[in-house]
C-alpha atoms as a PDB file:
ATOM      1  CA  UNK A   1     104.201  68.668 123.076  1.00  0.00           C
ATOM      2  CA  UNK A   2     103.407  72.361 122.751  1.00  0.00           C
ATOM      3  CA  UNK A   3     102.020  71.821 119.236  1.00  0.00           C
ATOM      4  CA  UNK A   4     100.130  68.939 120.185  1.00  0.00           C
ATOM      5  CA  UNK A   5      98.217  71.588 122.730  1.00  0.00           C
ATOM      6  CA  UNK A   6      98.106  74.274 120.113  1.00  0.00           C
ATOM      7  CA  UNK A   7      96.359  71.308 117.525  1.00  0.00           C
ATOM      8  CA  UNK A   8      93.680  70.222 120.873  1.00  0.00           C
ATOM      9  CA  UNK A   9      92.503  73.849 121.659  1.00  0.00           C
ATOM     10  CA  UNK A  10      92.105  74.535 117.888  1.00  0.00           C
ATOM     11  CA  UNK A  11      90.068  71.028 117.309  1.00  0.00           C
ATOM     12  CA  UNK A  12      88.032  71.825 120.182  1.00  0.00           C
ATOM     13  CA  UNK A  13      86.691  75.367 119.112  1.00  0.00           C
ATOM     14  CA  UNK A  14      86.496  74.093 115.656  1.00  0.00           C
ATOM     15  CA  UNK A  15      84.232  70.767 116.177  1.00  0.00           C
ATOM     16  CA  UNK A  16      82.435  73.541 119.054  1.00  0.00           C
ATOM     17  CA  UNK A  17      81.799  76.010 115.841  1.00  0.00           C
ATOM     18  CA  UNK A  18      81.149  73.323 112.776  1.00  0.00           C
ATOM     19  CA  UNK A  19      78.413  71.548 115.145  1.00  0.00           C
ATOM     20  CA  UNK A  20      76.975  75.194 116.317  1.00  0.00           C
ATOM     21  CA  UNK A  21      76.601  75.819 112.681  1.00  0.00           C
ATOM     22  CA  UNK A  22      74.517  72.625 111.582  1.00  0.00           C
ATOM     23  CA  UNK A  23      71.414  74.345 112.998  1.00  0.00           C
ATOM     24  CA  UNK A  24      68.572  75.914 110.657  1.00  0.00           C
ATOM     25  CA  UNK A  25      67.039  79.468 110.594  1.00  0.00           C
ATOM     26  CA  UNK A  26      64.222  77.639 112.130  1.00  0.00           C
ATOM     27  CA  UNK A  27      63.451  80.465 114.576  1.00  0.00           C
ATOM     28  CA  UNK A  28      60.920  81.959 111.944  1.00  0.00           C
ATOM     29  CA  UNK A  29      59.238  79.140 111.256  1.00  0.00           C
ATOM     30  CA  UNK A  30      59.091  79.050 115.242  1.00  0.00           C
ATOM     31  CA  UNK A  31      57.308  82.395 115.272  1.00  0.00           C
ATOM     32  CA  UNK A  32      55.115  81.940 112.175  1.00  0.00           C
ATOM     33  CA  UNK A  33      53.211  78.574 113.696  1.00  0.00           C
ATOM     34  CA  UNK A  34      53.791  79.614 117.869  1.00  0.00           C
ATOM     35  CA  UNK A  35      55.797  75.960 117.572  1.00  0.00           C
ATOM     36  CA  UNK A  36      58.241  75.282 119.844  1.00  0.00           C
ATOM     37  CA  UNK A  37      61.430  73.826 118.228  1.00  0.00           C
ATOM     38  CA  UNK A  38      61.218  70.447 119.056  1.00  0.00           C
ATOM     39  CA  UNK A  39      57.315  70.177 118.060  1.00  0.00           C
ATOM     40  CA  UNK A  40      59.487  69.515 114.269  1.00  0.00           C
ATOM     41  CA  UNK A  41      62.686  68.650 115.703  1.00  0.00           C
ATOM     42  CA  UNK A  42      63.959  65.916 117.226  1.00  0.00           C
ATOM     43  CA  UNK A  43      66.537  67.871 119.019  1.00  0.00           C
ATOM     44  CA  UNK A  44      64.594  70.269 121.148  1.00  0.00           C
ATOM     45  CA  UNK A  45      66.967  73.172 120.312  1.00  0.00           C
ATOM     46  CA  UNK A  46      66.664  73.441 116.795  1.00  0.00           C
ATOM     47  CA  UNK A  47      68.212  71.824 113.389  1.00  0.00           C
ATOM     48  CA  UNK A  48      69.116  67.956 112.462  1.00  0.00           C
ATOM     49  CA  UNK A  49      66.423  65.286 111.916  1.00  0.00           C
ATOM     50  CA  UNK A  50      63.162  66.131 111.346  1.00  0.00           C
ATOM     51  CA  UNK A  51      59.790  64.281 113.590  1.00  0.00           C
ATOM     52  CA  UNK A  52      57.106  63.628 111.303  1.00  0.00           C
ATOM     53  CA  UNK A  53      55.297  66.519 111.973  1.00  0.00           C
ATOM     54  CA  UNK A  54      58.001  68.611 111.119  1.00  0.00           C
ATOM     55  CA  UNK A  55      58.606  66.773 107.736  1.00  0.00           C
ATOM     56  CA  UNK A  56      54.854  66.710 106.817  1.00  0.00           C
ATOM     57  CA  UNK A  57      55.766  70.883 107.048  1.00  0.00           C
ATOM     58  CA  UNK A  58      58.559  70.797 105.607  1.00  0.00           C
ATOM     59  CA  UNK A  59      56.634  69.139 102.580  1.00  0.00           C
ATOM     60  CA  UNK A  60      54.064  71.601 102.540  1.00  0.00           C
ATOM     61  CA  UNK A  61      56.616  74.406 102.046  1.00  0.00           C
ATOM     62  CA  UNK A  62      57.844  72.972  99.280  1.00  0.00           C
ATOM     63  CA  UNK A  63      54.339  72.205  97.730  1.00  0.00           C
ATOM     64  CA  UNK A  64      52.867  75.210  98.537  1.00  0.00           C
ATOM     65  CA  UNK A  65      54.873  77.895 100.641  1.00  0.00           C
ATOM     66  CA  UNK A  66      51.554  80.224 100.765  1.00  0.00           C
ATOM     67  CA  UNK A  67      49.428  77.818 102.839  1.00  0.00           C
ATOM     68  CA  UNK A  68      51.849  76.912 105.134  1.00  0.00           C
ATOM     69  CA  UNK A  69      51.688  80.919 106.219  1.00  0.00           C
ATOM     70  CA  UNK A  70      55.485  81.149 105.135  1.00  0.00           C
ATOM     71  CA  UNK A  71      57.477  82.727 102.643  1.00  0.00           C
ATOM     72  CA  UNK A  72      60.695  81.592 101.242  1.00  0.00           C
ATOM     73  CA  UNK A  73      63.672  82.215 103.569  1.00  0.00           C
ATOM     74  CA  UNK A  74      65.883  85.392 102.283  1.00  0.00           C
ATOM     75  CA  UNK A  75      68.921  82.855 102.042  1.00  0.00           C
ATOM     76  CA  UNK A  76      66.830  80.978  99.695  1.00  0.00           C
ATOM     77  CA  UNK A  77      65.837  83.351  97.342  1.00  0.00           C
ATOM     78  CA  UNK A  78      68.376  82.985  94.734  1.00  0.00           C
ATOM     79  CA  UNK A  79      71.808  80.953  94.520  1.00  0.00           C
ATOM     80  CA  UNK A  80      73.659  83.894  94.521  1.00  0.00           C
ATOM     81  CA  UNK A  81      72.556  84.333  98.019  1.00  0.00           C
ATOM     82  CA  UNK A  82      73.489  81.009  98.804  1.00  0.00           C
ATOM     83  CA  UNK A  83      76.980  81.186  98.187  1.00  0.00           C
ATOM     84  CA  UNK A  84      77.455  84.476 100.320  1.00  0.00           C
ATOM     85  CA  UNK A  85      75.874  82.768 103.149  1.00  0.00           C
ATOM     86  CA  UNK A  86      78.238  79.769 102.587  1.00  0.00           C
ATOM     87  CA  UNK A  87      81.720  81.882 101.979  1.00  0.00           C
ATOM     88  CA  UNK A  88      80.512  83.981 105.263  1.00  0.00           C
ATOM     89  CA  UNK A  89      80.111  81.096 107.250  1.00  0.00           C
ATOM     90  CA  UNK A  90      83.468  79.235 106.214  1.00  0.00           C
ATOM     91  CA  UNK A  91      85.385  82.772 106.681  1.00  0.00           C
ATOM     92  CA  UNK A  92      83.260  83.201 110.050  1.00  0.00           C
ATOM     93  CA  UNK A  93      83.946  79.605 111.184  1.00  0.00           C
ATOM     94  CA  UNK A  94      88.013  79.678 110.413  1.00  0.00           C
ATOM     95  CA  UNK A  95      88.752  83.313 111.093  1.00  0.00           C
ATOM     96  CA  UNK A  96      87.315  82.366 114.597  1.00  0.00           C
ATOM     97  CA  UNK A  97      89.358  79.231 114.804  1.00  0.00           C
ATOM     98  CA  UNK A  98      92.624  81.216 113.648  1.00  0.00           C
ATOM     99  CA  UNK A  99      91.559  84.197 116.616  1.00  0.00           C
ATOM    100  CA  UNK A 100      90.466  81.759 119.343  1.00  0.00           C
ATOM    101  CA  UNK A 101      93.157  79.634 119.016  1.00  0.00           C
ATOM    102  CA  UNK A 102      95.817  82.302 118.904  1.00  0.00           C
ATOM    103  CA  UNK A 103      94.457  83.696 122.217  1.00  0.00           C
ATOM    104  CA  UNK A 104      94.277  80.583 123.854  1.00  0.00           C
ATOM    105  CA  UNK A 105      98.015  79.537 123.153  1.00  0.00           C
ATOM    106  CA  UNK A 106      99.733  83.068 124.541  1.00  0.00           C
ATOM    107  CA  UNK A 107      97.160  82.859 127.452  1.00  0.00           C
ATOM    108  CA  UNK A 108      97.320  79.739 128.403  1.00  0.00           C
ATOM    109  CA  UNK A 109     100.595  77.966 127.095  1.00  0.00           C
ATOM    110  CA  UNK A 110     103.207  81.408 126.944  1.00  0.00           C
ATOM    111  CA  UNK A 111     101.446  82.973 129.528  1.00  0.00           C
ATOM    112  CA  UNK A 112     100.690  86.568 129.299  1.00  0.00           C
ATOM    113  CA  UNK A 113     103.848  87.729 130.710  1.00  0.00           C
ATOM    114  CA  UNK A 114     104.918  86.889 127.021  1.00  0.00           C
ATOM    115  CA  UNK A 115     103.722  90.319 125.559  1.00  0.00           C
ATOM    116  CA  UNK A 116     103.743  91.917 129.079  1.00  0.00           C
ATOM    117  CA  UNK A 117     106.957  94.201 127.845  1.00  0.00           C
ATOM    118  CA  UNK A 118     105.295  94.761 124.287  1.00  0.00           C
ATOM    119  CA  UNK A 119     102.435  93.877 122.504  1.00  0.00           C
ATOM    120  CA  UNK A 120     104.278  91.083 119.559  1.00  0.00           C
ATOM    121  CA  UNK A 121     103.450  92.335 116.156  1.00  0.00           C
ATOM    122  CA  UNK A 122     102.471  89.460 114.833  1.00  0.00           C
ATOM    123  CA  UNK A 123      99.418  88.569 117.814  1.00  0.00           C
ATOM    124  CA  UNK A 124      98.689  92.135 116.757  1.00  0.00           C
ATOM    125  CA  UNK A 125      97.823  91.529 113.468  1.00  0.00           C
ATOM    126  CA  UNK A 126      96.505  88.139 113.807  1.00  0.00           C
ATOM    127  CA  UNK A 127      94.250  90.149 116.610  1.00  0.00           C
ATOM    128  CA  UNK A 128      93.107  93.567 114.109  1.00  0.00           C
ATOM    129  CA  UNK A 129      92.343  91.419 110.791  1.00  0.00           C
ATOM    130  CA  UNK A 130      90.645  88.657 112.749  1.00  0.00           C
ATOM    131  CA  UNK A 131      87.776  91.362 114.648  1.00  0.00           C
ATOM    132  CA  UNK A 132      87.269  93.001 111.360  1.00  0.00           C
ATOM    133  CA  UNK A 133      86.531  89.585 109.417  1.00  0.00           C
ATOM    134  CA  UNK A 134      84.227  88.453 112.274  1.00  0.00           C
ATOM    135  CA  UNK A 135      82.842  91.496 111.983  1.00  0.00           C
ATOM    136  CA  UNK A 136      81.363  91.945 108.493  1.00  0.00           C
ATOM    137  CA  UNK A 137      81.060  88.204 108.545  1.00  0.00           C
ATOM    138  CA  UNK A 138      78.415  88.012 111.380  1.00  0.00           C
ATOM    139  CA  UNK A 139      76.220  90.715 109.887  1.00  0.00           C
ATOM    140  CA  UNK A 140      76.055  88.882 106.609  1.00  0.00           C
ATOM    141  CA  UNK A 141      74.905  85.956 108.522  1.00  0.00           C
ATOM    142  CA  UNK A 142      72.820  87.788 111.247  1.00  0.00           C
ATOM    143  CA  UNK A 143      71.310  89.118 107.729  1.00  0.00           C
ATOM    144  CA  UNK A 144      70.536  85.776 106.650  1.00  0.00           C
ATOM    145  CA  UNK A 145      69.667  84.127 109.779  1.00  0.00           C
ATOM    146  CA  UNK A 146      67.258  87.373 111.712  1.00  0.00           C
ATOM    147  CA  UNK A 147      63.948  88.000 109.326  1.00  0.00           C
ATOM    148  CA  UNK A 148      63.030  90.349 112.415  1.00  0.00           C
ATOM    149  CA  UNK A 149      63.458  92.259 115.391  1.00  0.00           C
ATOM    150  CA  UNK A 150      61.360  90.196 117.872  1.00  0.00           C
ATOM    151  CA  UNK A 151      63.301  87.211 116.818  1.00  0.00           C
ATOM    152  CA  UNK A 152      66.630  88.873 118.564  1.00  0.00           C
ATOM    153  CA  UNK A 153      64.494  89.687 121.540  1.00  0.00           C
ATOM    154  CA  UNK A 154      61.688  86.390 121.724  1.00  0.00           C
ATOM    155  CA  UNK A 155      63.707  83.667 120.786  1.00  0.00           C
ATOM    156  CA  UNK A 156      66.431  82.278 122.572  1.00  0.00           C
ATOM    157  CA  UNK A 157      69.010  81.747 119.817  1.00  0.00           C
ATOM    158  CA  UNK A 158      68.019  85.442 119.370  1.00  0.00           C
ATOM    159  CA  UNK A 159      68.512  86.223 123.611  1.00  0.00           C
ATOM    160  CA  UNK A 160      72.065  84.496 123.571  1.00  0.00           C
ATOM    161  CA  UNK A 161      73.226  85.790 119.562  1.00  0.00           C
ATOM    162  CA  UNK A 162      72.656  89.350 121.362  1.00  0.00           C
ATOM    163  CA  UNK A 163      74.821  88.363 124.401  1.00  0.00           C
ATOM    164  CA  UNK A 164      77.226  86.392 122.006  1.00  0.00           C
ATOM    165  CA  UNK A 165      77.518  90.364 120.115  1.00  0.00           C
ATOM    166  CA  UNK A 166      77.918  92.009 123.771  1.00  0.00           C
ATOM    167  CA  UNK A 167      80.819  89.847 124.211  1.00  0.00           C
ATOM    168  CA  UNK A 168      82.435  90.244 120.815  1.00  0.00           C
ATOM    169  CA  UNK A 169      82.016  93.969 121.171  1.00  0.00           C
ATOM    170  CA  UNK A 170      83.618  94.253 124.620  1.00  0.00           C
ATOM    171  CA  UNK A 171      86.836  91.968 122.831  1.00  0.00           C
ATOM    172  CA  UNK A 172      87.105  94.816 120.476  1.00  0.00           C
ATOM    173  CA  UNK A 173      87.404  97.400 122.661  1.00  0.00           C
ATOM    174  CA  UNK A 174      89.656  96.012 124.885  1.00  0.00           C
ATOM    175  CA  UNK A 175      91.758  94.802 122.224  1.00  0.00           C
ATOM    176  CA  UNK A 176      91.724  98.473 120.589  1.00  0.00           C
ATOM    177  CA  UNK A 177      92.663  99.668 123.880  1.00  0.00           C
ATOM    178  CA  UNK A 178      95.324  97.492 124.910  1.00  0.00           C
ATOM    179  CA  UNK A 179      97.332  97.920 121.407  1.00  0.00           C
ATOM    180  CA  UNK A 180      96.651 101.742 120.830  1.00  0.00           C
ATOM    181  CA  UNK A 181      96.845 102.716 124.532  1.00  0.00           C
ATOM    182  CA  UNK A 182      98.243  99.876 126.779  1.00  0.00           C
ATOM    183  CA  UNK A 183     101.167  98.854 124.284  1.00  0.00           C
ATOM    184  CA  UNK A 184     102.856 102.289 123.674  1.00  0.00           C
ATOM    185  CA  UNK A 185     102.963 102.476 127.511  1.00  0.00           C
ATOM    186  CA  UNK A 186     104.658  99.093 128.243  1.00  0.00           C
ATOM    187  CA  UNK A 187     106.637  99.456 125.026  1.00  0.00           C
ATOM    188  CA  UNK A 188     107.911 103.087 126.175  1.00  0.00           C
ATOM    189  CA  UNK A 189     108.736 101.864 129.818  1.00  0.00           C
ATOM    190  CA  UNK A 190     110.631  99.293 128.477  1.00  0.00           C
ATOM    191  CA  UNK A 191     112.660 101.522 126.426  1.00  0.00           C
ATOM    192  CA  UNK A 192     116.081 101.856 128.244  1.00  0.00           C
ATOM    193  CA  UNK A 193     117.662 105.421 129.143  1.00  0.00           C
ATOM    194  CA  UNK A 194     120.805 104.524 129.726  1.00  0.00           C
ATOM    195  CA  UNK A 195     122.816 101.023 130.060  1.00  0.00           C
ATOM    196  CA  UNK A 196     125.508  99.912 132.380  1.00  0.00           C
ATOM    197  CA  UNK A 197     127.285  96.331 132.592  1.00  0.00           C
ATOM    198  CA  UNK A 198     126.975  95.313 136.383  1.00  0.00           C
ATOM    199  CA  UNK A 199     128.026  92.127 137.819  1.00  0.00           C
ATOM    200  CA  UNK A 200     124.446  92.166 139.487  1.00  0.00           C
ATOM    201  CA  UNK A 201     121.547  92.799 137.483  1.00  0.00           C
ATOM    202  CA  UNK A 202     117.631  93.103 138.898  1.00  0.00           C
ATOM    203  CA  UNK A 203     115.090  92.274 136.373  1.00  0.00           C
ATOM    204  CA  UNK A 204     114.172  95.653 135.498  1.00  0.00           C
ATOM    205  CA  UNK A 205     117.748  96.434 134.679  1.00  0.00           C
ATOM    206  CA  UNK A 206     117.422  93.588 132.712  1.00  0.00           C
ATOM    207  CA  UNK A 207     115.110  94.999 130.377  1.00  0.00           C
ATOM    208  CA  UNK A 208     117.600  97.634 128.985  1.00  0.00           C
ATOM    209  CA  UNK A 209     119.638  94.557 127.462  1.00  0.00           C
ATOM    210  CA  UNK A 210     116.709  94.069 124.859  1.00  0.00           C
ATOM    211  CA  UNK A 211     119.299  93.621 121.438  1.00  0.00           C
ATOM    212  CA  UNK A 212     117.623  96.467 119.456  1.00  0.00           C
ATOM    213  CA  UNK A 213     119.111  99.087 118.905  1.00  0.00           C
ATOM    214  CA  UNK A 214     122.848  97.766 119.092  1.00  0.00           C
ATOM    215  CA  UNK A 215     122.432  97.497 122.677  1.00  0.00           C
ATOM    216  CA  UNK A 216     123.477  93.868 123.832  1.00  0.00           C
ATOM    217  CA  UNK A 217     121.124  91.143 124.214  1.00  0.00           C
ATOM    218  CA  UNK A 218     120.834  89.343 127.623  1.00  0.00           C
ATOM    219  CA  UNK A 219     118.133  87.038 129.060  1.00  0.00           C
ATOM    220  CA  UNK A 220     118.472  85.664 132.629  1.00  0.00           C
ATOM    221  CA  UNK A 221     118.033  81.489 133.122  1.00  0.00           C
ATOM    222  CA  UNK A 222     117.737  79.917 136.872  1.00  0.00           C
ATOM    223  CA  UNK A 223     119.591  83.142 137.857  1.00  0.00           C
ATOM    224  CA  UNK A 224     122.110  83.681 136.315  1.00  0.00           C
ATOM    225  CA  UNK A 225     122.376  86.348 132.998  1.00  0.00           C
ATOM    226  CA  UNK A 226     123.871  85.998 129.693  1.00  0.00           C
ATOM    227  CA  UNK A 227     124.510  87.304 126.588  1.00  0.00           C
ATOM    228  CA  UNK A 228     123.465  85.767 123.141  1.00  0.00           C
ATOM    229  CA  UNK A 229     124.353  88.946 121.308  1.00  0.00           C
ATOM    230  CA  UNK A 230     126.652  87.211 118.973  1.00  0.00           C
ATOM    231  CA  UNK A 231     124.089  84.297 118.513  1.00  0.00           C
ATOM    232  CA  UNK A 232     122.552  84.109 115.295  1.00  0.00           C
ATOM    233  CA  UNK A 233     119.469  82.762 116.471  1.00  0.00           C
ATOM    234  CA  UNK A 234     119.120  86.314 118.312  1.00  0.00           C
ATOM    235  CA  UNK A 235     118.549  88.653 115.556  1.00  0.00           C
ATOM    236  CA  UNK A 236     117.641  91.783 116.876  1.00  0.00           C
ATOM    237  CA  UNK A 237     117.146  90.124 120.387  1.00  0.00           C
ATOM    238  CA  UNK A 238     114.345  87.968 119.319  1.00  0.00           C
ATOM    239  CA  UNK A 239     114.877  84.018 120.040  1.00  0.00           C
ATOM    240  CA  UNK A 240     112.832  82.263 116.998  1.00  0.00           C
ATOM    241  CA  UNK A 241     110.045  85.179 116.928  1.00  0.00           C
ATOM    242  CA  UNK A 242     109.182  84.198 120.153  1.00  0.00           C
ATOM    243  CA  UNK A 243     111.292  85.076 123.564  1.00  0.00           C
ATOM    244  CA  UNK A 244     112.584  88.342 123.612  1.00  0.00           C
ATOM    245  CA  UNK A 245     115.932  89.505 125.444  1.00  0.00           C
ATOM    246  CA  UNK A 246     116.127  91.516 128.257  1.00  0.00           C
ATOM    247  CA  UNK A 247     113.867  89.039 129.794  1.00  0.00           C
ATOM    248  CA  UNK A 248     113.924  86.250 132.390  1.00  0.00           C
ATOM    249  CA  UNK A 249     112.815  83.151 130.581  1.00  0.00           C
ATOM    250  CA  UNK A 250     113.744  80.506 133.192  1.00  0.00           C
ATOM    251  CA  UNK A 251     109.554  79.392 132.935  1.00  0.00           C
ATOM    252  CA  UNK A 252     109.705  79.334 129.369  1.00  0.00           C
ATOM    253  CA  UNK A 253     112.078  76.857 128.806  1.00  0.00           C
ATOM    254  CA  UNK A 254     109.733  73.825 128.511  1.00  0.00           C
ATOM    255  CA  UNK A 255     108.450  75.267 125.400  1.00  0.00           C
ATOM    256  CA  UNK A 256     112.218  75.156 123.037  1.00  0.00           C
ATOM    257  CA  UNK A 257     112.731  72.491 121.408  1.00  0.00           C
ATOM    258  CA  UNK A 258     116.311  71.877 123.022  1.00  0.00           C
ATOM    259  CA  UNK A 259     117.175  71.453 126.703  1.00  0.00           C
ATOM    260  CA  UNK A 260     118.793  74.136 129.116  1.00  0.00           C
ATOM    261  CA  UNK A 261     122.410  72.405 127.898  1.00  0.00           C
ATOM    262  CA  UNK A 262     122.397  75.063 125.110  1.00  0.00           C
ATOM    263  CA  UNK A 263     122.308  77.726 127.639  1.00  0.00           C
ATOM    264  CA  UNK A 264     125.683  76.938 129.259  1.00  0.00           C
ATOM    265  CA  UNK A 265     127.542  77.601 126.443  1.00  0.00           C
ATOM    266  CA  UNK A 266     126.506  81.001 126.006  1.00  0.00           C
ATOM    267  CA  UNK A 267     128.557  83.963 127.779  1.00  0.00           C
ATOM    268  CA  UNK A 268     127.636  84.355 131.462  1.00  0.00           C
ATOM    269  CA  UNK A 269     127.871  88.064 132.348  1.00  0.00           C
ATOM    270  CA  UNK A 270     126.173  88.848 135.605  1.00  0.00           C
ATOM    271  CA  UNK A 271     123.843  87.487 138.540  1.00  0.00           C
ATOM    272  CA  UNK A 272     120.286  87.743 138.225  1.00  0.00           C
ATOM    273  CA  UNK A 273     118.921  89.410 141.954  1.00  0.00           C
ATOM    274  CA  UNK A 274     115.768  87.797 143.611  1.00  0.00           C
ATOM    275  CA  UNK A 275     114.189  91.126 143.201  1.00  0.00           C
ATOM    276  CA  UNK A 276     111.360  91.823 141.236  1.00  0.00           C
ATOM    277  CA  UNK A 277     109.897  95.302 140.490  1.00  0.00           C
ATOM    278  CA  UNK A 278     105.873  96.028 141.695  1.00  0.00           C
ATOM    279  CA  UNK A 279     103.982  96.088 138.493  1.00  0.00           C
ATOM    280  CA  UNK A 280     103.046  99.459 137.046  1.00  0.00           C
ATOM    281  CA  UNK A 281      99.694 100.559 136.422  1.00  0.00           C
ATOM    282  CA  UNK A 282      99.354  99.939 132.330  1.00  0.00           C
ATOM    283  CA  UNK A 283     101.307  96.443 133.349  1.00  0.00           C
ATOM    284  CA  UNK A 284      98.081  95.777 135.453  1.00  0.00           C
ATOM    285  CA  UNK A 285      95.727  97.271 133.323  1.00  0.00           C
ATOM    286  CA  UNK A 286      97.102  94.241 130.860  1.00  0.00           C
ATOM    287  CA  UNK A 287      97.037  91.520 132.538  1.00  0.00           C
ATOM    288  CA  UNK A 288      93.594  92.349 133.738  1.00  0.00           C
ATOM    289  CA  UNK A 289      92.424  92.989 129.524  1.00  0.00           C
ATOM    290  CA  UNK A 290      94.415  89.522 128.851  1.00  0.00           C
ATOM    291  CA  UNK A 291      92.513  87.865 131.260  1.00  0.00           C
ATOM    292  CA  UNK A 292      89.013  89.319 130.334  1.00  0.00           C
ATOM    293  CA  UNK A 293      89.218  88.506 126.902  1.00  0.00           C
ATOM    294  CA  UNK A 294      90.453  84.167 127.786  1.00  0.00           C
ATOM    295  CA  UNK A 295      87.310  84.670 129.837  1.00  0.00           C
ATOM    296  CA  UNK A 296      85.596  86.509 127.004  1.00  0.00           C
ATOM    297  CA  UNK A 297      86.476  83.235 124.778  1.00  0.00           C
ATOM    298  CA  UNK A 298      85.329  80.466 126.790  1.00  0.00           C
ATOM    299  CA  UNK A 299      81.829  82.767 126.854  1.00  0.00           C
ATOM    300  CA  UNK A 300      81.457  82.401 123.524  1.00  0.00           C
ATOM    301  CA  UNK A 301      82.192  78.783 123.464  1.00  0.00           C
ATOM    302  CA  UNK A 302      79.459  78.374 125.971  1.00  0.00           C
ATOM    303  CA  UNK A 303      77.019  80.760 124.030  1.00  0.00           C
ATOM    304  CA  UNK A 304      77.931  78.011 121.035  1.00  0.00           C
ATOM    305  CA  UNK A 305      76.951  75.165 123.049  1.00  0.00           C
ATOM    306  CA  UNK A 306      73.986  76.265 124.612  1.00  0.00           C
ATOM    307  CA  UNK A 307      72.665  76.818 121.155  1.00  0.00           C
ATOM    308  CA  UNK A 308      72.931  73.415 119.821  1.00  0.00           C
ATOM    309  CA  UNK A 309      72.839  71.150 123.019  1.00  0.00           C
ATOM    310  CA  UNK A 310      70.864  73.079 125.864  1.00  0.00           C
END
């Protein structure tokens, strides 16, 4: 089931993307005749057929560019620049897929109580990588697509590629912050001083049972606490590079692929108590960037969207 989810959210940003994409730098050619987009378009934002006023033009570009008041676009220029438009694109277009998606699954399917104790180094570098590809991809094809400033600030694909940057910006400071500022703090307060076997255990006492370290490895299910230490699905208190000991993962059991019989025959060790610590400040300060940036993702979906449908 959960894979089936992961497989929707990434099909939806990726036919969201590959559709944004079929569009044309016709913005210039928008400026250079004061045409509006549909005047040559059948779609009145931009790209796909062509009304027969648009492919007369079109025709007299290719007979003779300097009467038609417009030079050759830059991606056009040689075949060279071709291909780095088309390799940006495709790394633009998947990168974003590979980002998108990964946010979507921990926010919406693990929840972001997942990383809440610990930023997971693989989301990490999935996270880094990803912002720098999308990065130096989008000026390459800001390169291609922008001829000039008043097309950023006069055009609407322009208005809403500015407000599309705005958003990507804000994802990569908040991302820088939560994994060089946010994630030492959560990591640090999760780090145990000292551990002692009760028969009662609240959740933050929990947390010092995290398997690294030598220390034993406990998780807490439907209230109760035990110990897969001795499990060798546990290594170093990590359940399948995905649930981490020291942890209550009662809500996360819909997501194994076996039923809570396994649990059973694990060692039970102590009582879970009702409990449950106020979150600390860098805890909020998390949940509040993890939040942002599932909003942040859905803006840029709509930013998509409004280019080629609106």
């Amino acid at each position: 089931m959960t894979r089936k989810k992961i497989f929707g959210f990434c099909l939806v940003v990726m036919i969201v993307f590959v559709y944004s994409s079929r569009a044309e730098p016709t913005e210039e050619y928008a400026e250079k005749t004061g045409l509006s987009c549909e005047h040559c378009h059948l779609d009145s934002s931009g790209g796909g057929e062509l009304t027969e006023a648009g492919e007369d033009y079109l025709e007299k570009l290719m007979q003779e560019p300097e009467s038609a008041e417009m030079e050759p676009s830059p991606a056009k220029r040689s075949q060279f620049a071709r291909y780095v438009r088309f390799i940006a694109g495709w790394l633009h277009i998947f990168t974003a897929i590979f980002w998108f998606g990964t946010i979507l699954y921990v926010h919406l399917i693990l929840k972001p109580a997942y990383a809440a104790h610990g930023l997971p180094k693989g989301e990490v570098r999935v996270g880094l990588v990803s912002m720098v590809v999308i990065g130096i991809t989008g000026l390459i094809l800001t390169h291609f697509r922008v001829s000039s400033l008043s097309i950023l600030f006069e055009t609407r694909f322009g208005i809403l590629l500015l407000v599309k940057i705005g958003v990507f910006l804000l994802m990569v400071l908040t991302a820088l912050i939560t994994v060089f500022i946010i994630g030492p703090k959560l990591r640090e307060k999760k780090r145990p001083k000292s551990i002692e076997t009760k028969n009662h255990l609240t959740l933050e006492e929990l947390k010092a049972f995290d398997g690294i370290d030598n220390r034993p490895a406990y998780f807490a299910f439907q209230g109760k606490v035990y110990d897969a230490s001795k499990s060798g699905f546990w290594k170093d208190g990590v359940h399948f590079q995905r649930h981490r000991a020291g942890e209550d993962l009662t809500e996360f059991l819909e997501q194994a692929p076996h039923g809570e019989e396994k649990i059973p025959a694990m060692p039970r060790v102590a009582e879970l108590l009702p409990s449950e610590p106020a979150r600390a400040g860098s805890e909020k300060a998390f949940y509040f960037l993890a939040y942002f940036n599932l909003v942040a993702v859905f803006l840029i979906i709509l930013i998509l969207a409004l280019w080629k449908w609106w």
